[in-house]
C-alpha atoms as a PDB file:
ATOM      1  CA  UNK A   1       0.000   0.000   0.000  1.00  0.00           C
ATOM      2  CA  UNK A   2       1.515   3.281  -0.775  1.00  0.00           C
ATOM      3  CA  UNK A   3       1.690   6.242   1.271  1.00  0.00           C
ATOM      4  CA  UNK A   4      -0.931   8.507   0.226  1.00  0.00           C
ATOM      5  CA  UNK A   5      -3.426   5.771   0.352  1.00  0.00           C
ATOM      6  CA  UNK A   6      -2.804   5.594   3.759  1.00  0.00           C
ATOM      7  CA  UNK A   7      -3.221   8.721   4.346  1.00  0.00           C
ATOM      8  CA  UNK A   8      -6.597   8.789   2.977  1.00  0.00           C
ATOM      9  CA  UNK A   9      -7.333   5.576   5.498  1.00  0.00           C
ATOM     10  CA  UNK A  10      -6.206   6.514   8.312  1.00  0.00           C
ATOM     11  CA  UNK A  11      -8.500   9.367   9.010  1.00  0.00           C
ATOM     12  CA  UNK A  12     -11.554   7.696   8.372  1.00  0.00           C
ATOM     13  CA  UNK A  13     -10.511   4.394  10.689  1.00  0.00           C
ATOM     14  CA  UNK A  14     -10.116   7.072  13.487  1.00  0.00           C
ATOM     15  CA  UNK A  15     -13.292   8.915  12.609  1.00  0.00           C
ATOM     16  CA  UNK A  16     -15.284   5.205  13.044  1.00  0.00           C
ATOM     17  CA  UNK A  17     -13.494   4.612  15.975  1.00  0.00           C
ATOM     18  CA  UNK A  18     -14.214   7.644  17.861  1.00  0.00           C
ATOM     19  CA  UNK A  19     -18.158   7.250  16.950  1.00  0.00           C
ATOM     20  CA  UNK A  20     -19.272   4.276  17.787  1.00  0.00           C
ATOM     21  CA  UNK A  21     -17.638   3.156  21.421  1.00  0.00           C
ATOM     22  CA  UNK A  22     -20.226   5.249  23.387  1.00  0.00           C
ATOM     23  CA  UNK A  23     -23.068   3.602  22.299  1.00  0.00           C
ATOM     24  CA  UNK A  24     -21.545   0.183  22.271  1.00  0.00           C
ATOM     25  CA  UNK A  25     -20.455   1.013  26.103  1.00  0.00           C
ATOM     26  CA  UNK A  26     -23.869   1.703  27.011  1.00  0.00           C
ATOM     27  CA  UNK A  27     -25.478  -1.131  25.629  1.00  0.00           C
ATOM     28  CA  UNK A  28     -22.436  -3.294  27.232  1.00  0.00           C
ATOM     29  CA  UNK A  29     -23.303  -1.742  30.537  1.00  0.00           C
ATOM     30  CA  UNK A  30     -26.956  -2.553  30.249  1.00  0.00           C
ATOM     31  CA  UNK A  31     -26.672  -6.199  29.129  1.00  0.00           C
ATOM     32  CA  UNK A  32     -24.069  -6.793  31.999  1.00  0.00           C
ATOM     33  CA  UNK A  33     -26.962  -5.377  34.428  1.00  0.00           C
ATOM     34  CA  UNK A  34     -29.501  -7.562  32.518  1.00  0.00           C
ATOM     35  CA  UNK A  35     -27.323 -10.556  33.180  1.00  0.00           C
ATOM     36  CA  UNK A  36     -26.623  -9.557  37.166  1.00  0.00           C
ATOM     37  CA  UNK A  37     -30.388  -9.459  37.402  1.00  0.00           C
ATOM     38  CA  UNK A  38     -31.021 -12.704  35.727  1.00  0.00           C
ATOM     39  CA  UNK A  39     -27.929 -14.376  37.733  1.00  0.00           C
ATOM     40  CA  UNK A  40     -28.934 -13.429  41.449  1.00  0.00           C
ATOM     41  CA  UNK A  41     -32.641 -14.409  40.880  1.00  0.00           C
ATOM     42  CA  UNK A  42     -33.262 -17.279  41.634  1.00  0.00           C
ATOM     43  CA  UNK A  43     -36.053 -19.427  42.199  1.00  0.00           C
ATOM     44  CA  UNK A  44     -38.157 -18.936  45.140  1.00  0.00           C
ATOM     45  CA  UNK A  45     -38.993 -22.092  47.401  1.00  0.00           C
ATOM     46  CA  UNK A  46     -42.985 -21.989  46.539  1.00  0.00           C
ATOM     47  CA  UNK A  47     -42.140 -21.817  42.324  1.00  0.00           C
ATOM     48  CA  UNK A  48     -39.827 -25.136  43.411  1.00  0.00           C
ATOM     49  CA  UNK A  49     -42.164 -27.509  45.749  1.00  0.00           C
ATOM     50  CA  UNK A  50     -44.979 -28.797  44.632  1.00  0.00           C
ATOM     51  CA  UNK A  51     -45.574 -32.436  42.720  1.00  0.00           C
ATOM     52  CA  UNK A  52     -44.087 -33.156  39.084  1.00  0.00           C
ATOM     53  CA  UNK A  53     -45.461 -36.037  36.754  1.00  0.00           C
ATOM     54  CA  UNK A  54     -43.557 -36.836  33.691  1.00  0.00           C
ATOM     55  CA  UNK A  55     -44.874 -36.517  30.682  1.00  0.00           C
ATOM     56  CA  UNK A  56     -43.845 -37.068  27.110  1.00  0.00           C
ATOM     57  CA  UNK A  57     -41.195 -34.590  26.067  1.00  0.00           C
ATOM     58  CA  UNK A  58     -41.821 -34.862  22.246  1.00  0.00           C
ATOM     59  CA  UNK A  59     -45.884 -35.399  22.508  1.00  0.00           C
ATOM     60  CA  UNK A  60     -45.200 -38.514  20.416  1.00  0.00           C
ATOM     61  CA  UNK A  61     -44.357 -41.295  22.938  1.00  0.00           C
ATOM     62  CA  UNK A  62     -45.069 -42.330  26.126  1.00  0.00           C
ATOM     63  CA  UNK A  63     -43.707 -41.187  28.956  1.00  0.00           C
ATOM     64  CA  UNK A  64     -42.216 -43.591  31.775  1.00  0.00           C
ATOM     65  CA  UNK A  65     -44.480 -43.486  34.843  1.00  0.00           C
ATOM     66  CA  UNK A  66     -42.360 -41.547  37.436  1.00  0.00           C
ATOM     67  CA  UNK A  67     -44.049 -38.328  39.913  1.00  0.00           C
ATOM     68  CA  UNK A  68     -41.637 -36.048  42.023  1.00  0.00           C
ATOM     69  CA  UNK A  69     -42.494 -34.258  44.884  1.00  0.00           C
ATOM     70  CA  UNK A  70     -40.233 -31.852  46.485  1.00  0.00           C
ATOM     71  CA  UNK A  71     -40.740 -29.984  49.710  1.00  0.00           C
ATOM     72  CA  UNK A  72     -39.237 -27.148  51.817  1.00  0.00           C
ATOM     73  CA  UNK A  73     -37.429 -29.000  54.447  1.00  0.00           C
ATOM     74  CA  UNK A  74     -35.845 -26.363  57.005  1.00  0.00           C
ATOM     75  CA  UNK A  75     -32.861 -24.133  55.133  1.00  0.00           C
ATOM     76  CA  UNK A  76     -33.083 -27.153  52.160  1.00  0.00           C
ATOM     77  CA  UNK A  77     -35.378 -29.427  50.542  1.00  0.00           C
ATOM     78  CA  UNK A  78     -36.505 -32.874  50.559  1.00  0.00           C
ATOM     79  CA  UNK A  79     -37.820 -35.125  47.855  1.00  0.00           C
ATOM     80  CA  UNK A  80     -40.057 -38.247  47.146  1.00  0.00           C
ATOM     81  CA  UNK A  81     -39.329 -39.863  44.074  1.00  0.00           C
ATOM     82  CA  UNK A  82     -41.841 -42.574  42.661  1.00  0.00           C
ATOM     83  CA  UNK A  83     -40.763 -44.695  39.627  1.00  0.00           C
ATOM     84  CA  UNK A  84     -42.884 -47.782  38.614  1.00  0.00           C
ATOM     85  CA  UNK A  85     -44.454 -48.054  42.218  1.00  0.00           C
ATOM     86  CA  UNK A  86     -41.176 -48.128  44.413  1.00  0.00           C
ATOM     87  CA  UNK A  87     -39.701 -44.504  46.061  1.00  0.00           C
ATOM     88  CA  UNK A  88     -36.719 -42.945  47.240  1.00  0.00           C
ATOM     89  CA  UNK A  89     -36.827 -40.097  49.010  1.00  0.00           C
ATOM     90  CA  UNK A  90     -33.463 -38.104  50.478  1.00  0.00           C
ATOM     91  CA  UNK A  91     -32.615 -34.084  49.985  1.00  0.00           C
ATOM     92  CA  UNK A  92     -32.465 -32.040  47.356  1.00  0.00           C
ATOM     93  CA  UNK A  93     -30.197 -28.506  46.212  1.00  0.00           C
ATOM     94  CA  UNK A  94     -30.361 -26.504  44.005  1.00  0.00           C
ATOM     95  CA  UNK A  95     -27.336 -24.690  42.176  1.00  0.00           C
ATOM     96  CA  UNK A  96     -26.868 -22.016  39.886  1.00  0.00           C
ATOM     97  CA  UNK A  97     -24.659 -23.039  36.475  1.00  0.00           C
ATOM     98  CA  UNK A  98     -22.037 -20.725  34.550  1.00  0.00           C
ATOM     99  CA  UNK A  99     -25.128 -21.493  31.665  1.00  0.00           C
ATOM    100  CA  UNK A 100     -26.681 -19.172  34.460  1.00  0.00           C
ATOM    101  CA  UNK A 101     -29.584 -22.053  34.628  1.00  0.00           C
ATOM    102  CA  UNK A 102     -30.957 -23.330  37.508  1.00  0.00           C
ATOM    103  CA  UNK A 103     -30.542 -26.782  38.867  1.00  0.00           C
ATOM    104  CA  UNK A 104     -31.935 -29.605  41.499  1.00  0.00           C
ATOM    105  CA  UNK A 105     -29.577 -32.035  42.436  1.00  0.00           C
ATOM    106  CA  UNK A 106     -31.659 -35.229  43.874  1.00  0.00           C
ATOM    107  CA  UNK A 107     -28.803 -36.419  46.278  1.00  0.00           C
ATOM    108  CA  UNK A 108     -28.226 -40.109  47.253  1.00  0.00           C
ATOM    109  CA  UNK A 109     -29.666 -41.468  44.397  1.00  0.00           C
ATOM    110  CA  UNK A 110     -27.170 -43.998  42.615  1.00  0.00           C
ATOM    111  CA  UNK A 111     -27.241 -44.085  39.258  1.00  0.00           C
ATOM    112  CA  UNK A 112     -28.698 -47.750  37.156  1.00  0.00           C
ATOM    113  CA  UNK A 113     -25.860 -47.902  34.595  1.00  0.00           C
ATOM    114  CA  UNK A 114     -22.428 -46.420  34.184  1.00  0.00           C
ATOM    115  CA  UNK A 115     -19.644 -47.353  31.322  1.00  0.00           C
ATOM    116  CA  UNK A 116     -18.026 -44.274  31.452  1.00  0.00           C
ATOM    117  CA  UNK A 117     -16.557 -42.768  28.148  1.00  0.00           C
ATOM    118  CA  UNK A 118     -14.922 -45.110  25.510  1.00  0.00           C
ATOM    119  CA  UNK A 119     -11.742 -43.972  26.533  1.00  0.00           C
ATOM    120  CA  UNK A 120     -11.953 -46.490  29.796  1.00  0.00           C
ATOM    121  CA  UNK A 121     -12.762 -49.368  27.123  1.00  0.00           C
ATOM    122  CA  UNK A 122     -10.667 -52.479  29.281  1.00  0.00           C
ATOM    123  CA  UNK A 123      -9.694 -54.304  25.369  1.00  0.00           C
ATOM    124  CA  UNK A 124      -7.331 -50.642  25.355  1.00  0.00           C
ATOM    125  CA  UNK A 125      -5.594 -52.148  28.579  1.00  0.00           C
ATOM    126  CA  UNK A 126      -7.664 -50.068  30.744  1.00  0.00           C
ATOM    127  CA  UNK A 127      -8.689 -51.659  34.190  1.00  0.00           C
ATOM    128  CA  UNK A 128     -10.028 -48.785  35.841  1.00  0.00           C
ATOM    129  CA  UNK A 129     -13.217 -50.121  37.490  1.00  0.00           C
ATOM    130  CA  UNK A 130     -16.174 -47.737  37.435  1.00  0.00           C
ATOM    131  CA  UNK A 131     -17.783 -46.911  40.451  1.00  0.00           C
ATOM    132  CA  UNK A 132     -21.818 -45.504  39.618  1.00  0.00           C
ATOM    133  CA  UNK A 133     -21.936 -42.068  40.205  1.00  0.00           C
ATOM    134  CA  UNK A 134     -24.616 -41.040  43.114  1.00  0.00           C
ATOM    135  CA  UNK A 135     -26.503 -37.826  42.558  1.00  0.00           C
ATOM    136  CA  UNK A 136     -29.194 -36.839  39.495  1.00  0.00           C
ATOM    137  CA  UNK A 137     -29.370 -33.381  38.822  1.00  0.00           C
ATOM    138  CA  UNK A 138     -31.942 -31.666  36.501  1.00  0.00           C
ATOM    139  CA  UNK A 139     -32.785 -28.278  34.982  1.00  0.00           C
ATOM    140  CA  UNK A 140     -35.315 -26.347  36.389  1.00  0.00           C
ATOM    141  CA  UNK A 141     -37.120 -24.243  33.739  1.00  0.00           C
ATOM    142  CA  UNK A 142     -40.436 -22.667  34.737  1.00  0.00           C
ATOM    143  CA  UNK A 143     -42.658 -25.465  35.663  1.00  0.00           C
ATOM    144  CA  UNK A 144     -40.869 -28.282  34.750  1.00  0.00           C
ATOM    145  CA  UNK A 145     -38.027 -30.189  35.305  1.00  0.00           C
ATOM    146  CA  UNK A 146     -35.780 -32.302  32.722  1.00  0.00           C
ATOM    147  CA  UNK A 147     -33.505 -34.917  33.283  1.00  0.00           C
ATOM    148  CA  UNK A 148     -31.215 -36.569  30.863  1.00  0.00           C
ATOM    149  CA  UNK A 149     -31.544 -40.076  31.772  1.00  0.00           C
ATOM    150  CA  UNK A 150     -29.696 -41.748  29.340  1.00  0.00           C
ATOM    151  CA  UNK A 151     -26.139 -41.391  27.663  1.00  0.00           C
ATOM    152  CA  UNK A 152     -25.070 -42.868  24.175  1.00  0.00           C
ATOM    153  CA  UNK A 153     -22.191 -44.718  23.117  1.00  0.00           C
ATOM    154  CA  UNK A 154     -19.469 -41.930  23.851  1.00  0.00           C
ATOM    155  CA  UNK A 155     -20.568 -42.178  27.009  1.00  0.00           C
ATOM    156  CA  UNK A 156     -23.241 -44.825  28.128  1.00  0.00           C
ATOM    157  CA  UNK A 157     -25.414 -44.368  31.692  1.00  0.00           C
ATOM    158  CA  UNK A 158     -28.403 -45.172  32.478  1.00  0.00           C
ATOM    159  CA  UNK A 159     -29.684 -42.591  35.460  1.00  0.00           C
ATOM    160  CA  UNK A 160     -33.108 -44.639  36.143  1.00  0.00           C
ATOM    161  CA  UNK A 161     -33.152 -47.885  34.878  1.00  0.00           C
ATOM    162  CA  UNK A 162     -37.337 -47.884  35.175  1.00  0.00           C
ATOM    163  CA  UNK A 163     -37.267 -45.630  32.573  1.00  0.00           C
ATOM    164  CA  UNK A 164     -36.679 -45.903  28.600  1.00  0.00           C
ATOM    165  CA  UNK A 165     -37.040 -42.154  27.957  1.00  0.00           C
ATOM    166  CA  UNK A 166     -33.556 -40.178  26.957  1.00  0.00           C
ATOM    167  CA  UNK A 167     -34.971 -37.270  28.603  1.00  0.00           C
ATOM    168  CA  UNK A 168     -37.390 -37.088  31.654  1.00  0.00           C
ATOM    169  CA  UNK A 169     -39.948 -34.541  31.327  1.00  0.00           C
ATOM    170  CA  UNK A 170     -41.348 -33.590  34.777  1.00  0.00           C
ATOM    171  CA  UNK A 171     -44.259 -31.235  34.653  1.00  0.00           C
ATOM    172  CA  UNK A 172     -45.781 -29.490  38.340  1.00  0.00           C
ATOM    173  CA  UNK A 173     -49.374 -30.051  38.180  1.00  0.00           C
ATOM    174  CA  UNK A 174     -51.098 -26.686  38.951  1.00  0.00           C
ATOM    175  CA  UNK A 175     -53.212 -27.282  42.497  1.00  0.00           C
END
């Protein structure tokens, strides 16, 4: 590029620059506020108890025949889990993600199936044996509740063996 040419440029990169920062900062600053406001809310303790059924998640198939109920138990929560006529009950959390979404862990559960990821495949000389994780968490998004139940063959797990769905669907039932 020659000299004059530059000349010419030069000006008009410093004329863009100088225009548009100030609105860019102020939308910047009110995003980051948006996001402060959607990270310290959190769900209250009456949007969270209450009784879940599952239900279908694609309106196609059946769903597996599981109910949750969760309850305000002192600073925490409790749950009752029913799945094809037997329960479990123990406590429950809830966390915020960096996805800024709001989970329940169901604690003390242990999970049905667990392979791992293909890289601990023993015919690779890999004797690591797998211990089955403990703990289901799910994402809590209005009124409902879904789980991923089921890996695939990166990865295989099975969460609740009672159930066939990939993804369990809990709905609160409006009282």
């Amino acid at each position: 590029m020659n000299r004059s040419a530059l000349l010419l440029i030069l000006p008009m990169i410093f004329v863009a620059c100088q225009s548009k920062p100030a609105k860019n900062l102020n939308a910047i600053k009110n995003t980051h506020k948006d996001t402060v406001k959607s990270i310290t809310k959190s769900p209250e303790a009456s949007d969270i108890t209450g009784i879940y059924y599952a239900e279908s998640l694609d309106g196609q198939s059946e769903s597996c025949n599981m109910s949750v109920e969760i309850k305000k138990d002192g600073a925490g929560y409790s749950y009752e889990i029913s799945l094809n006529d037997e329960k479990t009950k123990g406590k429950a959390s809830l966390q915020k993600g960096e996805d800024k979404q709001t989970y329940i862990n169901f604690e003390g559960i242990k999970w049905a199936e667990y392979e791992g990821d293909i890289s601990n495949d023993p015919e690779k000389g890999d004797t690591t044996s797998l211990e089955l994780p403990v703990g289901i968490s799910g994402v809590i998004a209005g009124n409902e509740i879904t789980i991923q139940n089921t890996g695939n063959a990166m990865n295989y797990y099975v969460k609740f063996a009672g159930c066939d769905e990939k993804y369990i669907r809990l709905v609160k039932t409006q009282l």
